[in-house]
C-alpha atoms as a PDB file:
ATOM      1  CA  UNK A   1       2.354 -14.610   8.138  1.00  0.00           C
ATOM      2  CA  UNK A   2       4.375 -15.284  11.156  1.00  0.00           C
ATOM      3  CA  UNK A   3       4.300 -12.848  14.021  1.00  0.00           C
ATOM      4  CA  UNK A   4       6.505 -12.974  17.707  1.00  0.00           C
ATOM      5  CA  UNK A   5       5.041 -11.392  19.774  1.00  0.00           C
ATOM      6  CA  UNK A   6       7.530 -10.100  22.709  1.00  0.00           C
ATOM      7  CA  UNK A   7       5.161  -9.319  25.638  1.00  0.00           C
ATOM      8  CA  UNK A   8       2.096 -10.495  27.298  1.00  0.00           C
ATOM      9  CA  UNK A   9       0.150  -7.029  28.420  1.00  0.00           C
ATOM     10  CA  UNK A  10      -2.873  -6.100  26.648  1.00  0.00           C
ATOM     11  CA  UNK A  11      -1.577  -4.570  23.076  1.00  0.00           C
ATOM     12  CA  UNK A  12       0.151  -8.140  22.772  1.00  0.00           C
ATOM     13  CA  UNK A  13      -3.301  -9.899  23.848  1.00  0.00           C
ATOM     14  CA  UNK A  14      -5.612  -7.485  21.765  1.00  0.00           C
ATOM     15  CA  UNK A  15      -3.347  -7.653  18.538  1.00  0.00           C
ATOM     16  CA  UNK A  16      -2.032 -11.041  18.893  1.00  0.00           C
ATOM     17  CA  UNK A  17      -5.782 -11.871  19.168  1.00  0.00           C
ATOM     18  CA  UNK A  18      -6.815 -10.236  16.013  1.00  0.00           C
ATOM     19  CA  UNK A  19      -3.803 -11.506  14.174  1.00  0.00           C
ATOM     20  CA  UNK A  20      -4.338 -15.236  15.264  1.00  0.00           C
ATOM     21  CA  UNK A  21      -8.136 -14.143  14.167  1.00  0.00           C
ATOM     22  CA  UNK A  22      -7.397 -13.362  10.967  1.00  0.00           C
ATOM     23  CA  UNK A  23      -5.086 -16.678  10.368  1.00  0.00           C
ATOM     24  CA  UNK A  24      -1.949 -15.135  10.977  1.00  0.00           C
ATOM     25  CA  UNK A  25       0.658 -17.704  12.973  1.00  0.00           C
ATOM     26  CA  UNK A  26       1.164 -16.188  16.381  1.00  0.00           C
ATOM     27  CA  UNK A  27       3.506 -16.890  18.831  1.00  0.00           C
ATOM     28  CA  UNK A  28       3.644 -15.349  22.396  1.00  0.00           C
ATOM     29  CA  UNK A  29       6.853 -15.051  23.890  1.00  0.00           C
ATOM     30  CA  UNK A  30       7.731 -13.546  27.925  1.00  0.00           C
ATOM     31  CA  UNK A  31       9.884 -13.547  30.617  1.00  0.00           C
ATOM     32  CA  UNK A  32       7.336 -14.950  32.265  1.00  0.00           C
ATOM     33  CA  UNK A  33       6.529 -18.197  30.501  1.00  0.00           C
ATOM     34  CA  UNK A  34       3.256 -18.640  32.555  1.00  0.00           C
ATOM     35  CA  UNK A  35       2.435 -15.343  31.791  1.00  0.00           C
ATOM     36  CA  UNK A  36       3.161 -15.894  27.986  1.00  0.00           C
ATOM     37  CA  UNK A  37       1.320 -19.253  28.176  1.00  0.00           C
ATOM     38  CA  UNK A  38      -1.832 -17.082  28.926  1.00  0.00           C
ATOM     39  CA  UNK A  39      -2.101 -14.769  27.026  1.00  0.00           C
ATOM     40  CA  UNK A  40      -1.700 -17.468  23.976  1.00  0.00           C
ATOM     41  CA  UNK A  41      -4.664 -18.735  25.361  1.00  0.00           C
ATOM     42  CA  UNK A  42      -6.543 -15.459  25.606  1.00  0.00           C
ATOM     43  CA  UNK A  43      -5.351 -15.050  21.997  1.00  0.00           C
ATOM     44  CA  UNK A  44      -6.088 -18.156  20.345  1.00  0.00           C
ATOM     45  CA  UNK A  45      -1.984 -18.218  19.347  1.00  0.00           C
ATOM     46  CA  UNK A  46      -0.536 -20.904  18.069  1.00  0.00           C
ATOM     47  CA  UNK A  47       2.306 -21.164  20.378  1.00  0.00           C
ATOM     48  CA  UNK A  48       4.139 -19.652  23.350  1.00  0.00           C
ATOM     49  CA  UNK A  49       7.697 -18.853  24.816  1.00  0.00           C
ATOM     50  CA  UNK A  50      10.303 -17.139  26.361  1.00  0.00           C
ATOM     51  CA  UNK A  51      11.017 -13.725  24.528  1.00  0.00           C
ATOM     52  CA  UNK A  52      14.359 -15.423  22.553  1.00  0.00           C
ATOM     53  CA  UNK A  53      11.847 -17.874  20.924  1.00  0.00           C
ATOM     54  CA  UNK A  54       9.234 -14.860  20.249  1.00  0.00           C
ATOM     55  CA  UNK A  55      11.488 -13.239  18.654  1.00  0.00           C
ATOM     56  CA  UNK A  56      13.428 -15.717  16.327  1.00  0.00           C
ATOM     57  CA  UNK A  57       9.690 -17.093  15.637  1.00  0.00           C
ATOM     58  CA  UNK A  58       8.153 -13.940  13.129  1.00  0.00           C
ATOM     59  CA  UNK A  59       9.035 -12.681   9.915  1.00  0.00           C
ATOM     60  CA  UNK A  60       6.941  -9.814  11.567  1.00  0.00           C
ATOM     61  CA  UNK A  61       8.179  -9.115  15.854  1.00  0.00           C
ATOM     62  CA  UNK A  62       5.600  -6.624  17.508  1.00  0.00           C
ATOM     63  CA  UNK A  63       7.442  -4.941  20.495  1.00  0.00           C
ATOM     64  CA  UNK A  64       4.027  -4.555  22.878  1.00  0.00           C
ATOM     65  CA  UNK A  65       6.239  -4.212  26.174  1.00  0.00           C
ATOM     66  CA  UNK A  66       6.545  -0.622  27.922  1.00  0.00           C
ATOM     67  CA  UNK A  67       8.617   2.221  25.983  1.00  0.00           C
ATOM     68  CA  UNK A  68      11.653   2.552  28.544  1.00  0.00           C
ATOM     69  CA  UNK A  69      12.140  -1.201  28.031  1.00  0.00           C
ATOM     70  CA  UNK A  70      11.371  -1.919  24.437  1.00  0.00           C
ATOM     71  CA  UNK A  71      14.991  -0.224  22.951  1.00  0.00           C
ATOM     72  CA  UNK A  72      16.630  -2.332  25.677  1.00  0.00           C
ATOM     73  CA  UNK A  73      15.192  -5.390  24.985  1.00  0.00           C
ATOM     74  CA  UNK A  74      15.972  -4.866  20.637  1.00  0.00           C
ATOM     75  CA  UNK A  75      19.947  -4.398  21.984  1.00  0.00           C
ATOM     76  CA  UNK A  76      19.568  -8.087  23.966  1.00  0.00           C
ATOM     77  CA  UNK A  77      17.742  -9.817  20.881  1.00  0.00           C
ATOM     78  CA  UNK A  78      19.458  -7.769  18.092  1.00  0.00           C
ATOM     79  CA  UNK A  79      20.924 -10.613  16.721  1.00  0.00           C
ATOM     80  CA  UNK A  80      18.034 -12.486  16.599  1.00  0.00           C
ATOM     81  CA  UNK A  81      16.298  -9.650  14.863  1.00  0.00           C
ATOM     82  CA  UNK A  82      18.538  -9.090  12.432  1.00  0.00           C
ATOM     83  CA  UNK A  83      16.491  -8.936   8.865  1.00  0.00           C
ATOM     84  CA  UNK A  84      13.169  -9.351  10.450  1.00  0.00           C
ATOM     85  CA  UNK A  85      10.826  -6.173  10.839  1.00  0.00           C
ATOM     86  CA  UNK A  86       9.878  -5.297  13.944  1.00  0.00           C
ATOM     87  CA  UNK A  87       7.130  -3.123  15.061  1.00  0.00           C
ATOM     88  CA  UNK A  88       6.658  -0.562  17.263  1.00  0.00           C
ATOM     89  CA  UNK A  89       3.131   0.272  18.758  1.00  0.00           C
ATOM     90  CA  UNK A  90       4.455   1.775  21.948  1.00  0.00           C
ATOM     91  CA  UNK A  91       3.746   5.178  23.105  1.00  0.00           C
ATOM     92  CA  UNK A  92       6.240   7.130  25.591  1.00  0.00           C
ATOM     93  CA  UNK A  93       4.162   9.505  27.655  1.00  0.00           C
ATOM     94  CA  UNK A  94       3.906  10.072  30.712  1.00  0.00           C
ATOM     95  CA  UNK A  95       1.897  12.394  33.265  1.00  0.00           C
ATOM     96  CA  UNK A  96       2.740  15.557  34.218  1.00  0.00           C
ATOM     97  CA  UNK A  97       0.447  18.750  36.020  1.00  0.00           C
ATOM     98  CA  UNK A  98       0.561  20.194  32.454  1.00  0.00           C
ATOM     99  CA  UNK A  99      -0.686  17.076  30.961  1.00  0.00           C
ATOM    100  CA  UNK A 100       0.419  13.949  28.959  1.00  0.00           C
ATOM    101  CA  UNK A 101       4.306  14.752  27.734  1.00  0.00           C
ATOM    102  CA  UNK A 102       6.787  12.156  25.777  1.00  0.00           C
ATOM    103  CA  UNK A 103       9.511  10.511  27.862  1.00  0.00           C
ATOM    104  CA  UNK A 104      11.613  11.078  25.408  1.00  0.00           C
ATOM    105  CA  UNK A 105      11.365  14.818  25.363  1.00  0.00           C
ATOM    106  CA  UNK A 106      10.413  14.929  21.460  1.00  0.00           C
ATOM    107  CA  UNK A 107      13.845  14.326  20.615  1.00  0.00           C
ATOM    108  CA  UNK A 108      13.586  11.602  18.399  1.00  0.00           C
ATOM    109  CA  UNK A 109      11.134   8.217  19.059  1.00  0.00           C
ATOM    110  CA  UNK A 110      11.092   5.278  20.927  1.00  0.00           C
ATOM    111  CA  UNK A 111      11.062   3.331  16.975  1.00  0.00           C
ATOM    112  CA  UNK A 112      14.135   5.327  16.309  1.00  0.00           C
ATOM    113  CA  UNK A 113      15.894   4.247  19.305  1.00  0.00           C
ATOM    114  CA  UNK A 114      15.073   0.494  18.735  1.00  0.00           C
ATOM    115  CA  UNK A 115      16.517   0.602  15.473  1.00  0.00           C
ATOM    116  CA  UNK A 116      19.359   2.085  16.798  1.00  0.00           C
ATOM    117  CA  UNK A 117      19.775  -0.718  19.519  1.00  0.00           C
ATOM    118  CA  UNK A 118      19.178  -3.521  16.558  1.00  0.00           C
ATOM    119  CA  UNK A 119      20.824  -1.831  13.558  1.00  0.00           C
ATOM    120  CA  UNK A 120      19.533  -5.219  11.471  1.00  0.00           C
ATOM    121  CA  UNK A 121      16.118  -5.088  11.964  1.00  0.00           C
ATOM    122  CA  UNK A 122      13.337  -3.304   9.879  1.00  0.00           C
ATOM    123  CA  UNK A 123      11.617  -1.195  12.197  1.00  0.00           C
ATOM    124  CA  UNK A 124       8.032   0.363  11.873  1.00  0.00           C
ATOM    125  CA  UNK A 125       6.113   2.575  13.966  1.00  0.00           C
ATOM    126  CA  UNK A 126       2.625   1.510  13.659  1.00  0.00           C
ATOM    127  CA  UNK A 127      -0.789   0.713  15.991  1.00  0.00           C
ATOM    128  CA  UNK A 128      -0.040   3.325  18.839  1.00  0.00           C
ATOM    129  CA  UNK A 129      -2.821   5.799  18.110  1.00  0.00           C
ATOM    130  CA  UNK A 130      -5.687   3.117  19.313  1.00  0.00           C
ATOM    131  CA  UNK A 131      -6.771   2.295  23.065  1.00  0.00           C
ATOM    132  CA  UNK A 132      -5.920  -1.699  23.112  1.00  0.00           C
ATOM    133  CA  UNK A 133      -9.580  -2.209  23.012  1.00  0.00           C
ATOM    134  CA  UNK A 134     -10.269  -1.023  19.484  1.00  0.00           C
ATOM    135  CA  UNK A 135      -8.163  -3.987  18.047  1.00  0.00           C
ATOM    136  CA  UNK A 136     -10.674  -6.427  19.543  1.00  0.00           C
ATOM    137  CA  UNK A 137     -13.119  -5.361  17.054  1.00  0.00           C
ATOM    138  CA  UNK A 138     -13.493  -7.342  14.340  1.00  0.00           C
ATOM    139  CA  UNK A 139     -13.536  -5.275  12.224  1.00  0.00           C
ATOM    140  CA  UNK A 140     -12.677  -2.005  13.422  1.00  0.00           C
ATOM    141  CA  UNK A 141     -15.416   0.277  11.630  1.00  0.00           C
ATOM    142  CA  UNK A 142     -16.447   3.849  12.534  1.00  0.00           C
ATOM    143  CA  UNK A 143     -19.319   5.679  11.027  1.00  0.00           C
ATOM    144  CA  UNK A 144     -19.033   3.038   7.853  1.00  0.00           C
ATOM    145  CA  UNK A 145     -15.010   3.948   7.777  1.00  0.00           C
ATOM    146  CA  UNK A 146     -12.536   1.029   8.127  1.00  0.00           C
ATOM    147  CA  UNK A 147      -9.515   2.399  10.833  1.00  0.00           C
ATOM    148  CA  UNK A 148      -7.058   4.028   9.513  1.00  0.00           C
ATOM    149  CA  UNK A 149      -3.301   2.876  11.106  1.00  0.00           C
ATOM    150  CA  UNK A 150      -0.538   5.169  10.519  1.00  0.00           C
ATOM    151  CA  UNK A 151       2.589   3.458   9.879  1.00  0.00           C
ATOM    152  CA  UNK A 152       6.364   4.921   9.588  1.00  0.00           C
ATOM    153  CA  UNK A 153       9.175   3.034   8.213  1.00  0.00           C
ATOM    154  CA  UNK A 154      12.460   3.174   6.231  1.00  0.00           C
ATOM    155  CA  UNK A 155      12.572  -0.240   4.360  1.00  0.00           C
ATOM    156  CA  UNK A 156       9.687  -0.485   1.363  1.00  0.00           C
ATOM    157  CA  UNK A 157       9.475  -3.973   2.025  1.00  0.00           C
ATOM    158  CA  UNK A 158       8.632  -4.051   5.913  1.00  0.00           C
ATOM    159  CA  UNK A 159       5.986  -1.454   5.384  1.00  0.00           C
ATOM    160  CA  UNK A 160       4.269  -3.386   2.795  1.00  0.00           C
ATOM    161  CA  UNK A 161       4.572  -6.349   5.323  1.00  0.00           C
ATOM    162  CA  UNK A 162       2.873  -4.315   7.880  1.00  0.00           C
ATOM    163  CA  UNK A 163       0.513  -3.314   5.806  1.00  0.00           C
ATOM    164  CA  UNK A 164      -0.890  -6.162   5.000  1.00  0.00           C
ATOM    165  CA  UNK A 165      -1.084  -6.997   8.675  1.00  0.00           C
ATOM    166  CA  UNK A 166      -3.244  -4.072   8.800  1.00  0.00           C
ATOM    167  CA  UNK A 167      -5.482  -4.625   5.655  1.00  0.00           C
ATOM    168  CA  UNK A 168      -5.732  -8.622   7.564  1.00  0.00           C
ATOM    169  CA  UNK A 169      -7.662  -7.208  10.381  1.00  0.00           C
ATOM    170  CA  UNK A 170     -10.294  -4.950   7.921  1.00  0.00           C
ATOM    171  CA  UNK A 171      -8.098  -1.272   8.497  1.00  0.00           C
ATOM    172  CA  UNK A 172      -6.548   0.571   6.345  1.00  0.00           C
ATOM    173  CA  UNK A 173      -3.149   1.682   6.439  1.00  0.00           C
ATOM    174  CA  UNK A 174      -1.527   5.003   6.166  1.00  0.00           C
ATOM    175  CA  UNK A 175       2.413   5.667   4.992  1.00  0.00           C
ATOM    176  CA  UNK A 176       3.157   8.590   7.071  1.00  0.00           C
ATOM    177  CA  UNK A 177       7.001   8.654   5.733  1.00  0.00           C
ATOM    178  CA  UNK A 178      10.335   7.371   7.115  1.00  0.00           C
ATOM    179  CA  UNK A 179      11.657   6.250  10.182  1.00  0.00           C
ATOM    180  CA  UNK A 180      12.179  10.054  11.426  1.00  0.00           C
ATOM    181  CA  UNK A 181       8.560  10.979  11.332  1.00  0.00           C
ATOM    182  CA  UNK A 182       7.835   8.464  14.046  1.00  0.00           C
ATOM    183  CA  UNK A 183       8.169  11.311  16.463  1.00  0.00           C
ATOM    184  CA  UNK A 184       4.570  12.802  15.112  1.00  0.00           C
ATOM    185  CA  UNK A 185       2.959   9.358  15.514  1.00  0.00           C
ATOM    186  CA  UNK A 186       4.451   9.068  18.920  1.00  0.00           C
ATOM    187  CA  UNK A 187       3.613  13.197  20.190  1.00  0.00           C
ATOM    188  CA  UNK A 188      -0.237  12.554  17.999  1.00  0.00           C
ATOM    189  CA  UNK A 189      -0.576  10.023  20.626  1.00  0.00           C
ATOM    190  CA  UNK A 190       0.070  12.160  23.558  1.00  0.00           C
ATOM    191  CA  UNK A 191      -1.980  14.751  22.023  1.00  0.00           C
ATOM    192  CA  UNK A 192      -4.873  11.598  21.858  1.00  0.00           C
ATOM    193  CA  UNK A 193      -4.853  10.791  24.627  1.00  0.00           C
ATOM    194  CA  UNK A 194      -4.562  13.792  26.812  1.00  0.00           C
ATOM    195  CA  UNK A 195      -7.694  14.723  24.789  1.00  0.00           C
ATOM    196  CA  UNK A 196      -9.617  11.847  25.793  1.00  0.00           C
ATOM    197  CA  UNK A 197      -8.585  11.831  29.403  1.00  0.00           C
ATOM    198  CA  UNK A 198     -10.248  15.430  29.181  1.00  0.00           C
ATOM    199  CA  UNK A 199     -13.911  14.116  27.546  1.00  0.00           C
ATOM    200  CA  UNK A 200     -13.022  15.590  23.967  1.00  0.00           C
ATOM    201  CA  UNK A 201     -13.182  13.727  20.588  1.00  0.00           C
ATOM    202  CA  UNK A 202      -9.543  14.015  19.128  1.00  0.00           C
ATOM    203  CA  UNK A 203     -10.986  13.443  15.611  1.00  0.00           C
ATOM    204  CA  UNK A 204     -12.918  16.098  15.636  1.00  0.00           C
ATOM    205  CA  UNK A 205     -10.255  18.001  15.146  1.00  0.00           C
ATOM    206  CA  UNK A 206      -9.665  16.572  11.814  1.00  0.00           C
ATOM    207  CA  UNK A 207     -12.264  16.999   9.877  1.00  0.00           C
ATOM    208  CA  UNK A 208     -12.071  15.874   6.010  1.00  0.00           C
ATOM    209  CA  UNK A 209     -10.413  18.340   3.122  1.00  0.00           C
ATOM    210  CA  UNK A 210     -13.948  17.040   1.090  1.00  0.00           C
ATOM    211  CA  UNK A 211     -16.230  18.870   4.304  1.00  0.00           C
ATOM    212  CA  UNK A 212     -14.614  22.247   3.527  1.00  0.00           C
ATOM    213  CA  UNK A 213     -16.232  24.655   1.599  1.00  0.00           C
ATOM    214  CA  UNK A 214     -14.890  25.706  -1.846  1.00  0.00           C
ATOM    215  CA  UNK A 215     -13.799  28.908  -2.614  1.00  0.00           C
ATOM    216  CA  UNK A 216     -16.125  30.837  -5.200  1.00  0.00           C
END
């Protein structure tokens, strides 16, 4: 599959890395074409760019730039975007005294907001719940369980798209819904994080419907 890739921080390193791994064509794209031109390298991409190139390059754009600046970038490349699906593994928190909060106040998502900005494109919220460092793991197992990736989207086709993005890499992926629930994905982060800043274990939290006991 072809992926753009429209930034060159560590989400687009980590998951352009284990995209490129699994055979998937990558292609970097920056403002910074030096920038972009290393992290291609770090990645083992096929090719690098400025961001227009990135993102006329995928059938599949991953938005790895900072929340506040993904929405405006989708308005400056909508056209280019148009029909392709983008995803959106950013997470809008920030720190407060009472902990992690969203920037966006929990009205609506950062995914909603991009596909406001670029009407055209298929948006999906997806690979936000992770530290960038669990994508470098090849593959990403826990206690013999393949990762789970939650994934939010409107359009049938761009989830099953993403999902085999997700299956490429040895996860397995979740349908959490449409476009609207991207909100949860985007507050479970905050909640995941401000756990792990504190020394808990988020998942333990969860524990599976099969654990419970049954009534008698």
């Amino acid at each position: 599959m072809r992926i753009g890739i429209l930034g060159t921080g560590a989400m687009a390193t980590a998951l352009g890395g284990a995209w490129a791994a699994a055979g998937h064509d990558v292609l970097i794209g920056g403002r910074d074409r030096a920038a972009a031109a290393r992290t291609a390298a770090r990645t083992g991409a096929g090719g690098h760019g400025d961001l227009a190139r990135a993102a006329a390059h995928g059938e599949v754009i991953l938005a790895a730039v900072p929340a506040a600046v993904a929405p405006e970038l989708a308005k400056e490349y909508a056209g280019l975007l148009a029909g392709r699906t983008v995803v959106d593994c950013t997470n809008p928190v920030i720190p407060t005294d009472d902990g992690l909060v969203l920037s966006t106040g929990g009205a609506g998502s950062v995914a909603g907001l991009i596909a406001q900005a670029a009407p055209g494109a298929h948006v999906v919220k997806g690979f936000n719940l992770c530290h960038e460092s669990i994508w470098t793991l090849s593959p990403p197992v826990f206690e013999g369980v393949p990762l789970a990736v939650p994934l939010c989207a409107d359009d049938p086709q761009a989830l099953a798209r993403v999902a085999r993005l997700v299956t490429s890499i040895g996860c397995t992926a979740i349908p959490c819904g449409g476009l609207v629930r991207a909100a949860y994905l985007e507050a479970t982060a905050a909640f995941a994080i401000g756990a792990w800043w504190s020394g808990a274990q988020p998942r333990a939290a969860f524990p599976s419907p099969a654990e419970a006991p049954r009534a008698a």
